[in-house]
N, C-alpha and C. Protein backbone atom coordinates (compact mmCIF):
# COMPACT_ATOMS: atom_id res chain seq x y z
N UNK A 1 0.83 -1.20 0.00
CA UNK A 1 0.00 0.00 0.00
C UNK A 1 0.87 1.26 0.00
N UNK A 2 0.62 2.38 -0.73
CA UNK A 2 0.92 3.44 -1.22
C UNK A 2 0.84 4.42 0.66
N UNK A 3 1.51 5.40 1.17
CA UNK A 3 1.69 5.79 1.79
C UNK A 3 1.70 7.09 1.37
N UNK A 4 1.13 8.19 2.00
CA UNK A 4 0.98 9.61 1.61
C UNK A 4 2.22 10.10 2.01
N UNK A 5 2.75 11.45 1.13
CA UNK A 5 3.96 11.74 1.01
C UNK A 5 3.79 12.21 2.71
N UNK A 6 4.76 12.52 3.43
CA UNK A 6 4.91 13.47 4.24
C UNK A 6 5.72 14.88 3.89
N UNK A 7 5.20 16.29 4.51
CA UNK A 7 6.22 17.53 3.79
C UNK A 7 7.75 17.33 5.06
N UNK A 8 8.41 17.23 4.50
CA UNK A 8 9.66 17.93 4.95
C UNK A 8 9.37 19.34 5.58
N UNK A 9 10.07 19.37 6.80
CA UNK A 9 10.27 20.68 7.43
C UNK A 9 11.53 21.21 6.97
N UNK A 10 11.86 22.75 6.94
CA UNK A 10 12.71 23.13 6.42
C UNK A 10 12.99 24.05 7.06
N UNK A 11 14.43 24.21 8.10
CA UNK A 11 14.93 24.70 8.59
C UNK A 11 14.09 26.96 8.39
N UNK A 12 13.85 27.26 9.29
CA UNK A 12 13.65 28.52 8.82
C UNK A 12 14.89 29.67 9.09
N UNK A 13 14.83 30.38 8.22
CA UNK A 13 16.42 31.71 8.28
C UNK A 13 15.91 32.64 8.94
N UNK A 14 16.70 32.94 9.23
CA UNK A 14 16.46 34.16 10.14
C UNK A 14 16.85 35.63 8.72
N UNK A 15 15.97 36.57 8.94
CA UNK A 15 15.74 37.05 7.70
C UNK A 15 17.19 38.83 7.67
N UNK A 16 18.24 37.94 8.04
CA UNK A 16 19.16 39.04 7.78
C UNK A 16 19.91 39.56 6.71
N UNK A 17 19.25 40.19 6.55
CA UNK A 17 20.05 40.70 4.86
C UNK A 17 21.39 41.44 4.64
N UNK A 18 22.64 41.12 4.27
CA UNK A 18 23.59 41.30 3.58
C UNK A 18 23.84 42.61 3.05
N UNK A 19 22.47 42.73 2.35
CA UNK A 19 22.97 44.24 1.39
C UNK A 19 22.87 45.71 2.30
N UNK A 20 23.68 46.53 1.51
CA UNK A 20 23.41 47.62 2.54
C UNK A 20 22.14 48.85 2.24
N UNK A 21 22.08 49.27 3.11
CA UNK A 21 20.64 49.95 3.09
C UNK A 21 21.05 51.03 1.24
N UNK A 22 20.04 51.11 0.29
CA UNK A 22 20.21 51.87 -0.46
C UNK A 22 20.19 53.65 0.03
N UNK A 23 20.81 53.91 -0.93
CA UNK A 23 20.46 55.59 -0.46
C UNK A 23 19.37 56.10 -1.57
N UNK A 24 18.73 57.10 -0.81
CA UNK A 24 17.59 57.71 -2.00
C UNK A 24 18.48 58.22 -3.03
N UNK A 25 17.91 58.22 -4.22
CA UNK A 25 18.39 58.49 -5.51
C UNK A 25 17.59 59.72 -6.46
N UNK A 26 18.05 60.35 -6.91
CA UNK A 26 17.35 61.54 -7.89
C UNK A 26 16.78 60.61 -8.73
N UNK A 27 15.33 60.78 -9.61
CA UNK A 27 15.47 59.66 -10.51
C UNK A 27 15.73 60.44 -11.86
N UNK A 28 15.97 59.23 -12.55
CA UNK A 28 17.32 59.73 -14.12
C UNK A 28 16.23 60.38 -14.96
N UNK A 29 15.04 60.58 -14.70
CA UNK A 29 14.40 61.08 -15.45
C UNK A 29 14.21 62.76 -15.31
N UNK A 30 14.11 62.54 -14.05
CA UNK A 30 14.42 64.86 -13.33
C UNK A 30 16.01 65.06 -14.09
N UNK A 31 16.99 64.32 -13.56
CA UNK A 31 18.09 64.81 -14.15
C UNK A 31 18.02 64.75 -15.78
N UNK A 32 17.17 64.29 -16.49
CA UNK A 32 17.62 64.35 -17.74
C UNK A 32 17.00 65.57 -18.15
N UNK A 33 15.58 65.63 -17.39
CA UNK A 33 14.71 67.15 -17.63
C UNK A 33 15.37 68.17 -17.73
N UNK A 34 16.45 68.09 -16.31
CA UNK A 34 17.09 69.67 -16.06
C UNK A 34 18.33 70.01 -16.67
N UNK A 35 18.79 68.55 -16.68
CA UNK A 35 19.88 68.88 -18.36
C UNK A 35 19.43 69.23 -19.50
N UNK A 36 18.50 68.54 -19.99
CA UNK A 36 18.34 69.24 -21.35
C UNK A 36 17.95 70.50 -20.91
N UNK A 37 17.03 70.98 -20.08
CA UNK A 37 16.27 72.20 -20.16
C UNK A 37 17.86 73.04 -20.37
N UNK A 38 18.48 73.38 -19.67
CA UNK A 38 19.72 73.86 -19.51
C UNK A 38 20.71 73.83 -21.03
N UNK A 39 21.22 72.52 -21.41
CA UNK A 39 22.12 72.16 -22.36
C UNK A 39 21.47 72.44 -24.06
N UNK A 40 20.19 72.57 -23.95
CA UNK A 40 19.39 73.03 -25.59
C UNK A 40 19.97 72.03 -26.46
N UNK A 41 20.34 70.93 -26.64
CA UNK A 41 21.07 70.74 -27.78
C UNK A 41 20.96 68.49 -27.68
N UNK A 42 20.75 68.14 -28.98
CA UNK A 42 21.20 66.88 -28.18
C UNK A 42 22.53 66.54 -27.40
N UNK A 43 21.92 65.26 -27.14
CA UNK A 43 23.02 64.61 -25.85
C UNK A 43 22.91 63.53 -26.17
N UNK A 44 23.98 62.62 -26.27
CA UNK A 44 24.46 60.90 -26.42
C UNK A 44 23.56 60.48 -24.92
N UNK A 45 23.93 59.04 -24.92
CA UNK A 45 23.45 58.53 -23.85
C UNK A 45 24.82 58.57 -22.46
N UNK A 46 25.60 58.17 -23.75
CA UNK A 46 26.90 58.01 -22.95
C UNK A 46 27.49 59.51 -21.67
N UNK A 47 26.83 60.84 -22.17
CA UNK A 47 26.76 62.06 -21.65
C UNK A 47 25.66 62.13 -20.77
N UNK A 48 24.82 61.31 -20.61
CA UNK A 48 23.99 61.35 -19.21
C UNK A 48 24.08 60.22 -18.41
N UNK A 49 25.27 58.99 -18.68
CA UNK A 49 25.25 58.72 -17.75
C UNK A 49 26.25 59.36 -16.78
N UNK A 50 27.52 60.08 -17.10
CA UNK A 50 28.34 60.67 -16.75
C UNK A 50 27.59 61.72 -15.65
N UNK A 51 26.66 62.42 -16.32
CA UNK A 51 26.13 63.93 -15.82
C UNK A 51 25.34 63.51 -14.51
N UNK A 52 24.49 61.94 -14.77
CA UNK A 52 24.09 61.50 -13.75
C UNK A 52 24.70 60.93 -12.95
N UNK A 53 26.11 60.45 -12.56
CA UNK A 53 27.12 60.47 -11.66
C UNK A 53 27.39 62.06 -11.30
N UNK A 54 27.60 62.54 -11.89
CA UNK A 54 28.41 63.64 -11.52
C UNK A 54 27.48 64.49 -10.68
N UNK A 55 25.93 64.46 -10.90
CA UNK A 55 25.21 64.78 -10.05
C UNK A 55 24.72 64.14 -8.78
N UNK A 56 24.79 62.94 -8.52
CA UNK A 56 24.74 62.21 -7.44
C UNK A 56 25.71 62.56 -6.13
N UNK A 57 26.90 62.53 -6.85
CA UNK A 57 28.41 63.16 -6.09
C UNK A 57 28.29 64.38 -5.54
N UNK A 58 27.17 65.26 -6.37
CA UNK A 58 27.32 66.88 -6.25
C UNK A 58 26.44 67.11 -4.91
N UNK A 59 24.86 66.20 -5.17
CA UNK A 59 24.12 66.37 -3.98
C UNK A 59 24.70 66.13 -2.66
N UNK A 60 25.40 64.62 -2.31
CA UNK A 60 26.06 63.71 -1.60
C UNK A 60 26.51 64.81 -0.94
N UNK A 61 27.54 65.40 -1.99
CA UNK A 61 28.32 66.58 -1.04
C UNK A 61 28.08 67.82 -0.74
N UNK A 62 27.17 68.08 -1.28
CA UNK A 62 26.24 69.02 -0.48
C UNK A 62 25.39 68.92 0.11
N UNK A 63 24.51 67.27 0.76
CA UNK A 63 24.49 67.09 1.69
C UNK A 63 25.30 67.07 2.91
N UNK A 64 26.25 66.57 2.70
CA UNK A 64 27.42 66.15 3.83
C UNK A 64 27.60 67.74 4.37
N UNK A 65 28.03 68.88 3.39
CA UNK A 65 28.55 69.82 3.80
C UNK A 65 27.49 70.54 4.40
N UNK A 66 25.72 70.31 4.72
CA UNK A 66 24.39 70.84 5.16
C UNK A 66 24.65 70.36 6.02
N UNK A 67 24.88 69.06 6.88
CA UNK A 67 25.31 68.44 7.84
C UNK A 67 26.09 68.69 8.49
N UNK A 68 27.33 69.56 8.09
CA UNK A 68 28.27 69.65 8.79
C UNK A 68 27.46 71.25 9.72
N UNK A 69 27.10 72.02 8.65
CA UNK A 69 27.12 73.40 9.14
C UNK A 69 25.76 73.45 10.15
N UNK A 70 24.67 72.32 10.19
CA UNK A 70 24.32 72.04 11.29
C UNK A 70 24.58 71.37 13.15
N UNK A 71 25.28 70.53 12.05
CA UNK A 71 26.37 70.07 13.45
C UNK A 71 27.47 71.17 13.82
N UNK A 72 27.19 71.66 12.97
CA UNK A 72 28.70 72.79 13.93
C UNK A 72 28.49 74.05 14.66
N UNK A 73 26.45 74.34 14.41
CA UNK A 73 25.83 74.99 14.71
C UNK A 73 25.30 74.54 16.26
N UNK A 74 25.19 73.26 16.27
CA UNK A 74 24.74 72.30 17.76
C UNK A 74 23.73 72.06 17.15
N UNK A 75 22.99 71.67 16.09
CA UNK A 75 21.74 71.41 15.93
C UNK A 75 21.90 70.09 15.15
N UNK A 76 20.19 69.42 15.23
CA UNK A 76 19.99 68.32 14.45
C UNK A 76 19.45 68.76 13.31
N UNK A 77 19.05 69.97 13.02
CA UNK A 77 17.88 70.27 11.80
C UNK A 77 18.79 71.12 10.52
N UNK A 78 18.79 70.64 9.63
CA UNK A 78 19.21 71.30 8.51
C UNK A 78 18.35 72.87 8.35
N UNK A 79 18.89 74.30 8.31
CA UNK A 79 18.09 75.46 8.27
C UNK A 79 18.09 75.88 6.96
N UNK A 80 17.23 76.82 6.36
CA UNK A 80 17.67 77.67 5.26
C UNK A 80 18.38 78.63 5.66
N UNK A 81 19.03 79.09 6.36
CA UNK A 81 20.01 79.91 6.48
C UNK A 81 21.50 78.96 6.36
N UNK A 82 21.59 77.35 6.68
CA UNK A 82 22.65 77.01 6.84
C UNK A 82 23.14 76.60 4.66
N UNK A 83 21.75 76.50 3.87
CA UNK A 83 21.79 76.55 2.77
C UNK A 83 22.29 78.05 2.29
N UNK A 84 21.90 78.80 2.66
CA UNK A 84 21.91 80.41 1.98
C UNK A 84 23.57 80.07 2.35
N UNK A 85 23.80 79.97 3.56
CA UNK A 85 25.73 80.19 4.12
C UNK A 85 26.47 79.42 2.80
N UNK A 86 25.64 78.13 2.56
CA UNK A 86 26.81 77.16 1.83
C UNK A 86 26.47 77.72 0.04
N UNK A 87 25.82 78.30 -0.20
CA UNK A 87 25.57 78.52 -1.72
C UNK A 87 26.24 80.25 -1.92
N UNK A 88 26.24 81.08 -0.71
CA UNK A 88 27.16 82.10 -0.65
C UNK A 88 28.81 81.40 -0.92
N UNK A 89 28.87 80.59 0.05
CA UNK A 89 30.50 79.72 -0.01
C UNK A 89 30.68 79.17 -1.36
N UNK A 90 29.79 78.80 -2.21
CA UNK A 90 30.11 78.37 -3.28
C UNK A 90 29.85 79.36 -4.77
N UNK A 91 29.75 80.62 -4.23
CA UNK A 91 29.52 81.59 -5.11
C UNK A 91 28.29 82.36 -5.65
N UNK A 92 27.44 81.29 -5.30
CA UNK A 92 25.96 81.42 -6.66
C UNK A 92 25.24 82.39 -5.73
N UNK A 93 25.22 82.49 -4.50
CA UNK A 93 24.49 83.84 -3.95
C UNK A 93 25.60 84.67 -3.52
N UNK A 94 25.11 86.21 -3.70
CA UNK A 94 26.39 87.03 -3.82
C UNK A 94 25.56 88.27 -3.12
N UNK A 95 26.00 89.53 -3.24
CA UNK A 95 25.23 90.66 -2.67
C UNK A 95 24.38 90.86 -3.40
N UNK A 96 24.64 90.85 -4.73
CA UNK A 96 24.23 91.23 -6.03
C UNK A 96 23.50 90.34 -6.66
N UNK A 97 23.51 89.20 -6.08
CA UNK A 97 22.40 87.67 -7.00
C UNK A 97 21.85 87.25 -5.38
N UNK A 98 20.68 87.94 -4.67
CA UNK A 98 20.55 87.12 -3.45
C UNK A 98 19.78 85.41 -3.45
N UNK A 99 19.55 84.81 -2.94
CA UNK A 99 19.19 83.65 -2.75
C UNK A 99 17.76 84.23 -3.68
N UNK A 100 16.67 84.99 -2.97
CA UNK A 100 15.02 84.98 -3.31
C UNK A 100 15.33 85.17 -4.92
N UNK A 101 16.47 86.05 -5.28
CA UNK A 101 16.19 86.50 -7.45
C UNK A 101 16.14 84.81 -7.86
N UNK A 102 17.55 83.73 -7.45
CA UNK A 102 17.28 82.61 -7.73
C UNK A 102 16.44 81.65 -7.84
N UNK A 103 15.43 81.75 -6.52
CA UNK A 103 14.56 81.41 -6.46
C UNK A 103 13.50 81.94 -7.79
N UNK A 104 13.15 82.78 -8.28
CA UNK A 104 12.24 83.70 -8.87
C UNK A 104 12.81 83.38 -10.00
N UNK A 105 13.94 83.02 -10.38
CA UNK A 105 14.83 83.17 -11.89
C UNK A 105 14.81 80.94 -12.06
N UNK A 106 14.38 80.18 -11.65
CA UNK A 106 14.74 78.80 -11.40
C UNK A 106 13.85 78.19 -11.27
N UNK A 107 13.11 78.53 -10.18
CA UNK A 107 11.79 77.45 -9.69
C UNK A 107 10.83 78.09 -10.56
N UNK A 108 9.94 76.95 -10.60
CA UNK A 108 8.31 77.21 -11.24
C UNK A 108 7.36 77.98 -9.60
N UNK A 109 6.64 78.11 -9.85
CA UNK A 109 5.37 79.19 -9.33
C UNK A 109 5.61 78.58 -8.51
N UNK A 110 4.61 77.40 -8.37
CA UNK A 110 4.47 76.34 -7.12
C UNK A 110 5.77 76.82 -5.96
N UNK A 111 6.71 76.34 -6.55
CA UNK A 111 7.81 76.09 -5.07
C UNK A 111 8.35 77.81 -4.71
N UNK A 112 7.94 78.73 -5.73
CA UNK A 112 8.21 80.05 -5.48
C UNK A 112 7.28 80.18 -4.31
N UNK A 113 6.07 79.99 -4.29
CA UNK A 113 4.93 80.21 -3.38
C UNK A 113 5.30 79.61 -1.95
N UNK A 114 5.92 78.07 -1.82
CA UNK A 114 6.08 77.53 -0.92
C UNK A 114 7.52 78.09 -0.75
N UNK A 115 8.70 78.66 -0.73
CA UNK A 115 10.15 79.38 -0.31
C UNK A 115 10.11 80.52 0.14
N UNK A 116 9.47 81.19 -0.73
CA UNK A 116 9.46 82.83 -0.98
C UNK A 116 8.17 83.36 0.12
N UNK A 117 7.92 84.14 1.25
CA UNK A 117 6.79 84.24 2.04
C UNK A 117 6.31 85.12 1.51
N UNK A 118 5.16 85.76 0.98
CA UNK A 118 4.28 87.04 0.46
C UNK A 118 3.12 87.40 1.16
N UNK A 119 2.78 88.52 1.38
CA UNK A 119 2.27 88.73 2.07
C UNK A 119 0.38 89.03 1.82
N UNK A 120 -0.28 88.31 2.36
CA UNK A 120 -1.62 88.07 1.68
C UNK A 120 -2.63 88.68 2.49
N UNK A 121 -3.31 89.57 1.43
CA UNK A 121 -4.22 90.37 2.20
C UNK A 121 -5.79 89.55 2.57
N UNK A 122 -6.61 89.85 3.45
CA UNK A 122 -7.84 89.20 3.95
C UNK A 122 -8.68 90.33 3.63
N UNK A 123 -8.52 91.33 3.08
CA UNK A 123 -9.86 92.27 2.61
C UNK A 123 -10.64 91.46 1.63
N UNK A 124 -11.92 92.22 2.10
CA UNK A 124 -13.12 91.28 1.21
C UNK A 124 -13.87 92.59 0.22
N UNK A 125 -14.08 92.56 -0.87
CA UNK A 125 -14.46 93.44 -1.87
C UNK A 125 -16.02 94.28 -1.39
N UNK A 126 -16.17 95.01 -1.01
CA UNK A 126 -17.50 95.77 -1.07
C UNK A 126 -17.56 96.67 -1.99
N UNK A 127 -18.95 96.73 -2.00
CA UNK A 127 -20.02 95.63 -1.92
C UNK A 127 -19.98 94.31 -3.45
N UNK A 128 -20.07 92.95 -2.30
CA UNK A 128 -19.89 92.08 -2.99
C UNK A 128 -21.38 92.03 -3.97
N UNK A 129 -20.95 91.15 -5.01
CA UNK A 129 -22.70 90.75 -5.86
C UNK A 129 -22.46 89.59 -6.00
């Protein structure tokens, strides 16, 4: 007589994974947006994958260096003032180019609205119809 299979038990793993945590990533599709918008002209493939290294490296380290000027401040929180310090240090805001023209000359509406504070009046039109 035929005997029903029995299942095998199978040792269970303990679920530790090896790999290391990923880091968030720009995705290749923003960077290709803001290159072309910028570069006007075609581009090989071989020229964005480069541009997309070279931008990964760029954030990285201007994260690291947002980090530092908080930690050296005593704080845990990244500020916009510790951004305004590091983009003065790197040239692009000046007396003469302040942080808000960039803003106004770069971003679309949207993130102008959310950076830039303006000041909004609550008068109501009389007489309304």
């Amino acid at each position: 007589p035929l005997q029903p299979l029995q299942p095998k038990t199978v040792p269970k793993r303990l679920r530790t994974s090896q790999r290391k945590p990923r880091e968030p990533q720009i995705p290749r599709s923003l960077i290709k947006e803001i290159f072309r918008h910028f570069v006007k002209m075609p581009v090989t493939r071989d020229v964005f994958k480069i541009v997309e290294k070279c931008s990964e490296r760029y954030f990285k380290q201007l994260s690291d260096d947002l980090e530092a000027y908080a930690h050296h401040a005593g704080r845990k929180t990244v500020e916009a003032a510790d951004l305004e310090v590091l983009m003065r240090r790197q040239g692009l805001v000046t007396d003469k180019m302040p942080l808000n023209v960039l803003i106004e000359n770069y971003l679309p509406l949207e993130y102008r609205k959310l950076l830039i504070p303006v000041a909004v009046s609550g008068n109501k039109v009389i007489p309304s119809k």
